[in-house]
C-alpha atoms as a PDB file:
ATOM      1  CA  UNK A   1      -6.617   0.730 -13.326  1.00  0.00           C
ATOM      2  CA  UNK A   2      -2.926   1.610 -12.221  1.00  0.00           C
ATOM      3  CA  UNK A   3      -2.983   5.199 -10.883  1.00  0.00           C
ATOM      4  CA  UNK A   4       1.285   6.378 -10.555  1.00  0.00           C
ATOM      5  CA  UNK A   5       1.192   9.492  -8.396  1.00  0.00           C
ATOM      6  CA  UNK A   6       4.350  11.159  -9.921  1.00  0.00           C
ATOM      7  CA  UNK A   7       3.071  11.446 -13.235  1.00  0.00           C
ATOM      8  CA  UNK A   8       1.870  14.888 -11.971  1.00  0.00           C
ATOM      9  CA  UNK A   9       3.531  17.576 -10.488  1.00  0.00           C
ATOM     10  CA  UNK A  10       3.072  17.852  -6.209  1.00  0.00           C
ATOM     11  CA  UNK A  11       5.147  17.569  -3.118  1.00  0.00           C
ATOM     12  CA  UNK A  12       4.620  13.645  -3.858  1.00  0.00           C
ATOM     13  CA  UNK A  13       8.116  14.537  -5.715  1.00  0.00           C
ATOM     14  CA  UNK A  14       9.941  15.995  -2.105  1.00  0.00           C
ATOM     15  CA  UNK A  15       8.644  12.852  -0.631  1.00  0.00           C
ATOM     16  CA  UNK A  16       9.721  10.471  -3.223  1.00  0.00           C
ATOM     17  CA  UNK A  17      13.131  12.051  -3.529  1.00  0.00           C
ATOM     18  CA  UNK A  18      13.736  12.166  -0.116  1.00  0.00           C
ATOM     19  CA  UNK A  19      13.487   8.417   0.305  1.00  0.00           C
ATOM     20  CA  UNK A  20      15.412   7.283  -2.250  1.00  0.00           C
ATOM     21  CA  UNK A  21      18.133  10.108  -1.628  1.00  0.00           C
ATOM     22  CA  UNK A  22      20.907   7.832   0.457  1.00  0.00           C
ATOM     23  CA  UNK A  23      21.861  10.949   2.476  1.00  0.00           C
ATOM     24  CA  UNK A  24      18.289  11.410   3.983  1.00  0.00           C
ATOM     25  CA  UNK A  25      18.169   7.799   4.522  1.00  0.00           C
ATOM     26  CA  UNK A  26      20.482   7.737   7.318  1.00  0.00           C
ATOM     27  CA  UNK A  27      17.400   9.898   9.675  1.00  0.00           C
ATOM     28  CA  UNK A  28      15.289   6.496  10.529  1.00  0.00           C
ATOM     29  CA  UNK A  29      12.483   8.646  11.609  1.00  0.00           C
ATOM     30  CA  UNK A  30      12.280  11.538   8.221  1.00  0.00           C
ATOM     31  CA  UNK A  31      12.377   8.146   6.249  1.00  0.00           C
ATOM     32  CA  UNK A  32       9.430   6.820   8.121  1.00  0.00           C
ATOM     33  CA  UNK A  33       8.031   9.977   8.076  1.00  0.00           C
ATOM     34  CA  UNK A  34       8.297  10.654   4.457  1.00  0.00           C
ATOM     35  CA  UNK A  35       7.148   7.224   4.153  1.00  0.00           C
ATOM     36  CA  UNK A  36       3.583   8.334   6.229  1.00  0.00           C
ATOM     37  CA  UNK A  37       3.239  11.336   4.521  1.00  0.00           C
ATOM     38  CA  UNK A  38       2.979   9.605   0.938  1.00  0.00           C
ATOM     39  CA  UNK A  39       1.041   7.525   2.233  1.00  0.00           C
ATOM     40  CA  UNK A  40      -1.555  10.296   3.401  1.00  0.00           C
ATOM     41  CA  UNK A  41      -1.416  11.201  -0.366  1.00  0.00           C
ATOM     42  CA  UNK A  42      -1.922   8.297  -1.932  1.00  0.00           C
ATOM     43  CA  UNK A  43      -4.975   7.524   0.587  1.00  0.00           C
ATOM     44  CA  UNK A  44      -6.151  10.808  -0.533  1.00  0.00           C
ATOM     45  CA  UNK A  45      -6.445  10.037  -4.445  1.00  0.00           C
ATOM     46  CA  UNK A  46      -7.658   6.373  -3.467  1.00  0.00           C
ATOM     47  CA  UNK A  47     -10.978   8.164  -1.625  1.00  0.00           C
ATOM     48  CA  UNK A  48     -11.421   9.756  -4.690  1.00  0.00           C
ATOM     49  CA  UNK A  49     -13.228   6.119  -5.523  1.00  0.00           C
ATOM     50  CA  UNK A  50     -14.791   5.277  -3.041  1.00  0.00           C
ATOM     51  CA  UNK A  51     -18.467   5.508  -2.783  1.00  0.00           C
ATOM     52  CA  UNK A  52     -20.392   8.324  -0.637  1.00  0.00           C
ATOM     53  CA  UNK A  53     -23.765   9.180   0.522  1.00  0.00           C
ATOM     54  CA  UNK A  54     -25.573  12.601   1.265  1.00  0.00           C
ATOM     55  CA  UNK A  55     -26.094  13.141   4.930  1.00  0.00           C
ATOM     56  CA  UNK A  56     -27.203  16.438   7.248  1.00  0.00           C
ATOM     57  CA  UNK A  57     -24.999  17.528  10.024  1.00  0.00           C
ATOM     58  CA  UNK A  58     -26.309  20.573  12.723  1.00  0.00           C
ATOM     59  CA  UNK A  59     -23.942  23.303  13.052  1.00  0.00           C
ATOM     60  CA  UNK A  60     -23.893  25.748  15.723  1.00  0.00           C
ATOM     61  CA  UNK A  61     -26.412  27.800  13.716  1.00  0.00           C
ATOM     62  CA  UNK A  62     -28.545  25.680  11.167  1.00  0.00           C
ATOM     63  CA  UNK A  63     -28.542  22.252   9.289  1.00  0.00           C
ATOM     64  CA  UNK A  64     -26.518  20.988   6.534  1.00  0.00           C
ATOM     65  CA  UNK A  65     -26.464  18.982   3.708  1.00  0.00           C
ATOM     66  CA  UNK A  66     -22.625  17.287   2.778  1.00  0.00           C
ATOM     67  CA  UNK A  67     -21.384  13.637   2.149  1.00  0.00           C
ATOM     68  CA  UNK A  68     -19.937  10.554   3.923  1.00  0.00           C
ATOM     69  CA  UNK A  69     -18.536   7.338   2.946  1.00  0.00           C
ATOM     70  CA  UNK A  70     -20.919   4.808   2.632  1.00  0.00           C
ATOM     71  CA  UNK A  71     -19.239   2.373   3.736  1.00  0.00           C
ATOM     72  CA  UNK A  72     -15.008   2.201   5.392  1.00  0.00           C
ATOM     73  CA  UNK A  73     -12.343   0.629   3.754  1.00  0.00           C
ATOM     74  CA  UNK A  74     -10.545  -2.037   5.642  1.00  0.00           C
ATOM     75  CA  UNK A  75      -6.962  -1.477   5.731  1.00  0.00           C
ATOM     76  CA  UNK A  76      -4.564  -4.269   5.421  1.00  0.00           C
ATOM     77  CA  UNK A  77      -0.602  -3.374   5.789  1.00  0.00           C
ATOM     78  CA  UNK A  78       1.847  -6.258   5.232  1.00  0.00           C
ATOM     79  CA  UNK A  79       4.783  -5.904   8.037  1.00  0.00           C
ATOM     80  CA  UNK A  80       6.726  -5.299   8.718  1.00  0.00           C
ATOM     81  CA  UNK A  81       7.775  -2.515   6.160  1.00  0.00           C
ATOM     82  CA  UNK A  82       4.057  -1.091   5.322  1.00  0.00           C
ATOM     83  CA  UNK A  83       3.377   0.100   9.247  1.00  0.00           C
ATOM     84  CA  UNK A  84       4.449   3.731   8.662  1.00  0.00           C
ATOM     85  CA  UNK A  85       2.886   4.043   5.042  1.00  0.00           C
ATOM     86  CA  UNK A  86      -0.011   2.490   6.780  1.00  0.00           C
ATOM     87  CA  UNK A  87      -0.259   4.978   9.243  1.00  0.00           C
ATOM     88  CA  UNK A  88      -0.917   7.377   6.677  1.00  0.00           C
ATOM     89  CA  UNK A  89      -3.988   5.354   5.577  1.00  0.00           C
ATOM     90  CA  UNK A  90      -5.023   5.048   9.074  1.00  0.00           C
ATOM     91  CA  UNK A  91      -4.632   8.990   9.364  1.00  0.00           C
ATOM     92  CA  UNK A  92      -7.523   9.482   6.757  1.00  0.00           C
ATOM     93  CA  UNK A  93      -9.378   6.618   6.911  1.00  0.00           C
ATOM     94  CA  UNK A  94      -9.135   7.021  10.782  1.00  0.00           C
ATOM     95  CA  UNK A  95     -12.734   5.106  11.310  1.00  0.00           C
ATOM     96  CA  UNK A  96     -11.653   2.120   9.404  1.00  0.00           C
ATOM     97  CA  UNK A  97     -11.040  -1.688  10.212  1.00  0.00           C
ATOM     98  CA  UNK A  98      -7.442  -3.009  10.098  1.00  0.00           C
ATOM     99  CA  UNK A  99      -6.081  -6.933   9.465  1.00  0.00           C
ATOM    100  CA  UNK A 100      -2.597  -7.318   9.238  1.00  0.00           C
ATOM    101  CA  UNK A 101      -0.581  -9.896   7.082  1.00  0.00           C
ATOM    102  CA  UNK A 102       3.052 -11.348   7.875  1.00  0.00           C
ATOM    103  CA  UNK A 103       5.058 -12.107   4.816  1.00  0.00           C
ATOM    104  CA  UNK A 104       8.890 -12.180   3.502  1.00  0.00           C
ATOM    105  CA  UNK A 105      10.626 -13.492   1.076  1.00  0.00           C
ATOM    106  CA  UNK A 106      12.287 -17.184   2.737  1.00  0.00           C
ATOM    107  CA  UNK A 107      15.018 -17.533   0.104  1.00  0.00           C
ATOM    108  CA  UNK A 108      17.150 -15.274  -2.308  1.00  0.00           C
ATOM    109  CA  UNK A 109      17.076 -15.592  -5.906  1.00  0.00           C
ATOM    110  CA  UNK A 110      15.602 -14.019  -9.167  1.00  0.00           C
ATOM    111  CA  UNK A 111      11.882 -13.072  -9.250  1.00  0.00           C
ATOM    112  CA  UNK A 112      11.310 -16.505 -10.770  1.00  0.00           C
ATOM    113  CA  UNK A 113      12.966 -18.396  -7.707  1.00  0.00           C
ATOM    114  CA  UNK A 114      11.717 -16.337  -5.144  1.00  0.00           C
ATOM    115  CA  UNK A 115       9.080 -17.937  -2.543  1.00  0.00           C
ATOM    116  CA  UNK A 116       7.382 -15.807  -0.044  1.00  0.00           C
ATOM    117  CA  UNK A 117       6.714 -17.462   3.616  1.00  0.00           C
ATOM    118  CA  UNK A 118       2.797 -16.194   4.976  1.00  0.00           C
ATOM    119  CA  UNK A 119       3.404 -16.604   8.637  1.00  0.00           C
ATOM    120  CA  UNK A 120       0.282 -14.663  10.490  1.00  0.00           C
ATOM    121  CA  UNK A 121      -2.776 -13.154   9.121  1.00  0.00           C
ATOM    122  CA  UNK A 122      -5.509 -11.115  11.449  1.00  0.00           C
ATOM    123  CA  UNK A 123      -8.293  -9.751   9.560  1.00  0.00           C
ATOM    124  CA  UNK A 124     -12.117  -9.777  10.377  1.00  0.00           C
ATOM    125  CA  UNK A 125     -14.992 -10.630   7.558  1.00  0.00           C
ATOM    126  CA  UNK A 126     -14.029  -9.009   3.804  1.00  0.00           C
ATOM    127  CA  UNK A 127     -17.411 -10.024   2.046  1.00  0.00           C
ATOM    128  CA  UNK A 128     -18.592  -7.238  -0.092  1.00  0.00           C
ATOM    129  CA  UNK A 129     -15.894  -4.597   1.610  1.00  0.00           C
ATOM    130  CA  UNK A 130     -13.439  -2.611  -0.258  1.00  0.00           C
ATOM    131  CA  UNK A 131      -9.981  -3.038   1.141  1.00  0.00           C
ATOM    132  CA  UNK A 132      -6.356  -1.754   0.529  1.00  0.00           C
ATOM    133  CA  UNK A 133      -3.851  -3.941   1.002  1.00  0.00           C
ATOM    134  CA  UNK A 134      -0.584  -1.738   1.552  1.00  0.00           C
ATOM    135  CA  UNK A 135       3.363  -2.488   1.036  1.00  0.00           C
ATOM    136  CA  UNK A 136       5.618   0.022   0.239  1.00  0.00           C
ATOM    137  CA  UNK A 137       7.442  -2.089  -2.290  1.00  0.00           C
ATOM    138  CA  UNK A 138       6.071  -3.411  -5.299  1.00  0.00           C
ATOM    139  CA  UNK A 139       8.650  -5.499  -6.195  1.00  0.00           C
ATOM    140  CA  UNK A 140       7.896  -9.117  -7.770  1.00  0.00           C
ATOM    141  CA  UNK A 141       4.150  -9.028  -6.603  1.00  0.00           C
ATOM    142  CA  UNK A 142       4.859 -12.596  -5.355  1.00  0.00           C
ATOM    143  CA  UNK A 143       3.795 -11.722  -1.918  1.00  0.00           C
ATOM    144  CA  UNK A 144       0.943  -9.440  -2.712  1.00  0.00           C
ATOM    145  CA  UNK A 145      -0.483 -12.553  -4.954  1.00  0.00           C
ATOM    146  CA  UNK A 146      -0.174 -14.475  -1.827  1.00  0.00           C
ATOM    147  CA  UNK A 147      -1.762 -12.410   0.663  1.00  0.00           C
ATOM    148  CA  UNK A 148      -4.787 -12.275  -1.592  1.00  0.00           C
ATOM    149  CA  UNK A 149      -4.771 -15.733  -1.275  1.00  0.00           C
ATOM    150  CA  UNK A 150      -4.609 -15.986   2.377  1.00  0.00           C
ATOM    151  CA  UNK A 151      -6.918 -13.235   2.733  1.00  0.00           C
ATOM    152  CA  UNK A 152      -9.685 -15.416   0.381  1.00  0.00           C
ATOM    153  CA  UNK A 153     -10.459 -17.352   3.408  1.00  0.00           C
ATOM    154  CA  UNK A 154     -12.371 -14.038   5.150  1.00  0.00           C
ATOM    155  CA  UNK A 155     -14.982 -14.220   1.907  1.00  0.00           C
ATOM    156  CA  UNK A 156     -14.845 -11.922  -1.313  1.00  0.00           C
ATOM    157  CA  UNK A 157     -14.143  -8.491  -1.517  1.00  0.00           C
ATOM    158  CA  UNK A 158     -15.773  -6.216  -3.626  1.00  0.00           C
ATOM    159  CA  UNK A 159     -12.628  -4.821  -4.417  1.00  0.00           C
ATOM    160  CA  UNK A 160      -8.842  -4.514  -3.791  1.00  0.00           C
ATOM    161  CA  UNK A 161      -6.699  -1.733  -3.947  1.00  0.00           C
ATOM    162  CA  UNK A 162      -3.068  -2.451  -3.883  1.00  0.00           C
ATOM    163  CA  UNK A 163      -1.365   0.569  -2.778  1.00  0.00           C
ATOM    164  CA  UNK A 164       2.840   0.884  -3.099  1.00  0.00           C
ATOM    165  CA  UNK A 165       5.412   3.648  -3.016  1.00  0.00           C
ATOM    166  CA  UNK A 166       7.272   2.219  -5.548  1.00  0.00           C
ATOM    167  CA  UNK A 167       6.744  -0.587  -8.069  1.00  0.00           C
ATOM    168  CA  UNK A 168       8.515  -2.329 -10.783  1.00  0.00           C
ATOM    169  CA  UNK A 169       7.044  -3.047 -14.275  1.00  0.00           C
ATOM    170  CA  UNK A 170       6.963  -7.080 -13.248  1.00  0.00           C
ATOM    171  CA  UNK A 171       5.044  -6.594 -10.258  1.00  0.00           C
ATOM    172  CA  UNK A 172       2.554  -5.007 -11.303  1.00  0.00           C
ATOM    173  CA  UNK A 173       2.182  -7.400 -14.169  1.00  0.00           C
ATOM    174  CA  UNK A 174       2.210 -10.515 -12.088  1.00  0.00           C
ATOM    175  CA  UNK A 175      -0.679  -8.855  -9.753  1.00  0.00           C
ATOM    176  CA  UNK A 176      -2.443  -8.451 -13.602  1.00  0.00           C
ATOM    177  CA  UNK A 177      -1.737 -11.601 -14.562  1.00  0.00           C
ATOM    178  CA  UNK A 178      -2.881 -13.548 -11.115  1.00  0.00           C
ATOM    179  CA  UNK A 179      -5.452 -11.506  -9.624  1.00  0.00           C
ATOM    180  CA  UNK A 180      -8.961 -12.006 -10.745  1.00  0.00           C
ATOM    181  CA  UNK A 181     -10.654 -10.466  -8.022  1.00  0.00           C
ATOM    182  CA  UNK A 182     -11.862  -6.566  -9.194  1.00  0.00           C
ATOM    183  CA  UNK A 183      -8.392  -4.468  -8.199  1.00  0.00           C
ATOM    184  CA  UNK A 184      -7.056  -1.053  -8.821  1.00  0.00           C
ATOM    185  CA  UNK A 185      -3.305  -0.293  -8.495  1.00  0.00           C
ATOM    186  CA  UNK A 186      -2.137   2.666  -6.826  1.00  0.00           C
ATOM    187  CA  UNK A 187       1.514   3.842  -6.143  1.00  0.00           C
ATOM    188  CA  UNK A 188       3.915   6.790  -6.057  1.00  0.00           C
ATOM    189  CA  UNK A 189       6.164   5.839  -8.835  1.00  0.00           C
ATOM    190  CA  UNK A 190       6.937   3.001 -11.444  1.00  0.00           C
ATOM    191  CA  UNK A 191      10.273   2.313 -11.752  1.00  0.00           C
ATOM    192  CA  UNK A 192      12.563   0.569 -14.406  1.00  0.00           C
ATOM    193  CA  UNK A 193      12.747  -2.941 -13.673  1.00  0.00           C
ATOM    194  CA  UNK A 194      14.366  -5.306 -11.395  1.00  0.00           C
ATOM    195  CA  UNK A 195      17.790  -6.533 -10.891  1.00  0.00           C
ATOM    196  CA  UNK A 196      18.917 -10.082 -10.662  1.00  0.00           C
ATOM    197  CA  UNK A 197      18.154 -10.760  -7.024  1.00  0.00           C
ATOM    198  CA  UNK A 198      14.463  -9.143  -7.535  1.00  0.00           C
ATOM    199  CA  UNK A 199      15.290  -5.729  -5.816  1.00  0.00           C
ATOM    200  CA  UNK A 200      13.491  -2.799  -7.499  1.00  0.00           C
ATOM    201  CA  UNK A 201      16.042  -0.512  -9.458  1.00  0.00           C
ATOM    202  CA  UNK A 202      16.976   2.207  -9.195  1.00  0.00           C
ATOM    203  CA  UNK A 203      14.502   2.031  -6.019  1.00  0.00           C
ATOM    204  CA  UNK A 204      15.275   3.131  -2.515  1.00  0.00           C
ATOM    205  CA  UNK A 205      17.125   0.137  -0.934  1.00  0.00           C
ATOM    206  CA  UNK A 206      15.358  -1.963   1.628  1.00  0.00           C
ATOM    207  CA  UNK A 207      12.246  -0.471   3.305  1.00  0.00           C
ATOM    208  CA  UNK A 208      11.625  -2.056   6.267  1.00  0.00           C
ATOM    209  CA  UNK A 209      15.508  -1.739   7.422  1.00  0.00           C
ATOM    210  CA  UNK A 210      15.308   1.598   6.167  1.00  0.00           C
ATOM    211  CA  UNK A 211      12.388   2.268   8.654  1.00  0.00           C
ATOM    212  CA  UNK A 212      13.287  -0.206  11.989  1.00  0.00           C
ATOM    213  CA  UNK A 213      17.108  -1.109  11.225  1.00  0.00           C
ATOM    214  CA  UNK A 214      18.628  -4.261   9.717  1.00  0.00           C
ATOM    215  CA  UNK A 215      17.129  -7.893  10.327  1.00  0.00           C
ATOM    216  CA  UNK A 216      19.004 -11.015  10.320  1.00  0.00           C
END
């Protein structure tokens, strides 16, 4: 299942917009901001799958009968990019486990040259839990693939969403093509394609500069 949030009509779009507009890129903290906020969306339309149970609450005045999760995601950003888009998760899914996964591309090239170096990983047991592993940028799925693969080691999930803000036709096909685990991707918008050095067009640019400034 690929779920693309801008296929309907809803602020999404000011969010979106804002992030790719180059003007309102130059306020670091409305792009991480804007950033969070989809992010609080998305997670919103993901707990629309999730499974829930009925359970009674006592108000101030009698008992009541509503619903719960059965059961918390764990949330699994990859940096450094994902931290404010993960926030958002965190924001609804505020009782949920975290791991964390450290990994960047280590050379330049087209999406068929491209390696991805998978320096840390922190994450507690995964068998049988639903998780969301969360990037902004959906780009050659090269390190998503790879972080699944790291991640194997904490035992089998029961399933994986992959949650981006953007995404490119190849990325998402790659995850589709490599992926056998049970998955569901989720993201604000599809875009185009990708350019020659595997940057997402027409995109928004670099996300994790965009958020904490440039790296070298």
């Amino acid at each position: 299942m690929v779920f693309t949030l801008d296929r309907t009509h809803s602020i999404a779009h000011e969010f979106l917009g804002q992030l790719r507009d180059i003007k309102a890129q130059t306020d670091r903290m409305r792009f991480r901001k804007n950033l969070k906020r989809l992010g609080t969306v998305l997670a919103y339309e993901l707990s629309k799958t999730l499974s829930y149970e009925a359970k009674e609450v006592r108000t101030p005045l009698d008992i009541m009968n509503t619903y719960g999760l059965s059961a918390q995601p764990v949330l699994i950003p990859v940096l450094r990019a994902a931290l404010p888009f993960y926030d958002g998760f965190l924001d609804i899914f505020d009782a949920a486990d975290s791991g964390f996964i450290g990994a960047y591309r280590s050379n330049a090239g087209s999406a068929d040259e491209i390696s991805i170096d998978m320096e840390y990983v922190a994450c507690g047991p995964l068998e049988g839990k639903e998780i969301v592993l969360i990037d902004p940028m959906l780009a050659t799925g090269k390190s998503i693939v790879d972080s699944v693969t790291a991640l194997s080691t904490y035992g089998q999930p029961k399933h994986i969403h992959f949650v981006s803000a953007i995404a490119a036709p190849e990325g998402i096909a790659y995850i589709q093509e490599k992926v056998e685990a049970q998955h569901s991707i989720w993201t604000g918008a599809i875009d185009e394609r990708l350019n020659d050095k595997a940057y997402i067009v027409p995109g928004l640019g670099d996300a994790g500069d965009l958020c904490f400034g440039e790296k070298i």
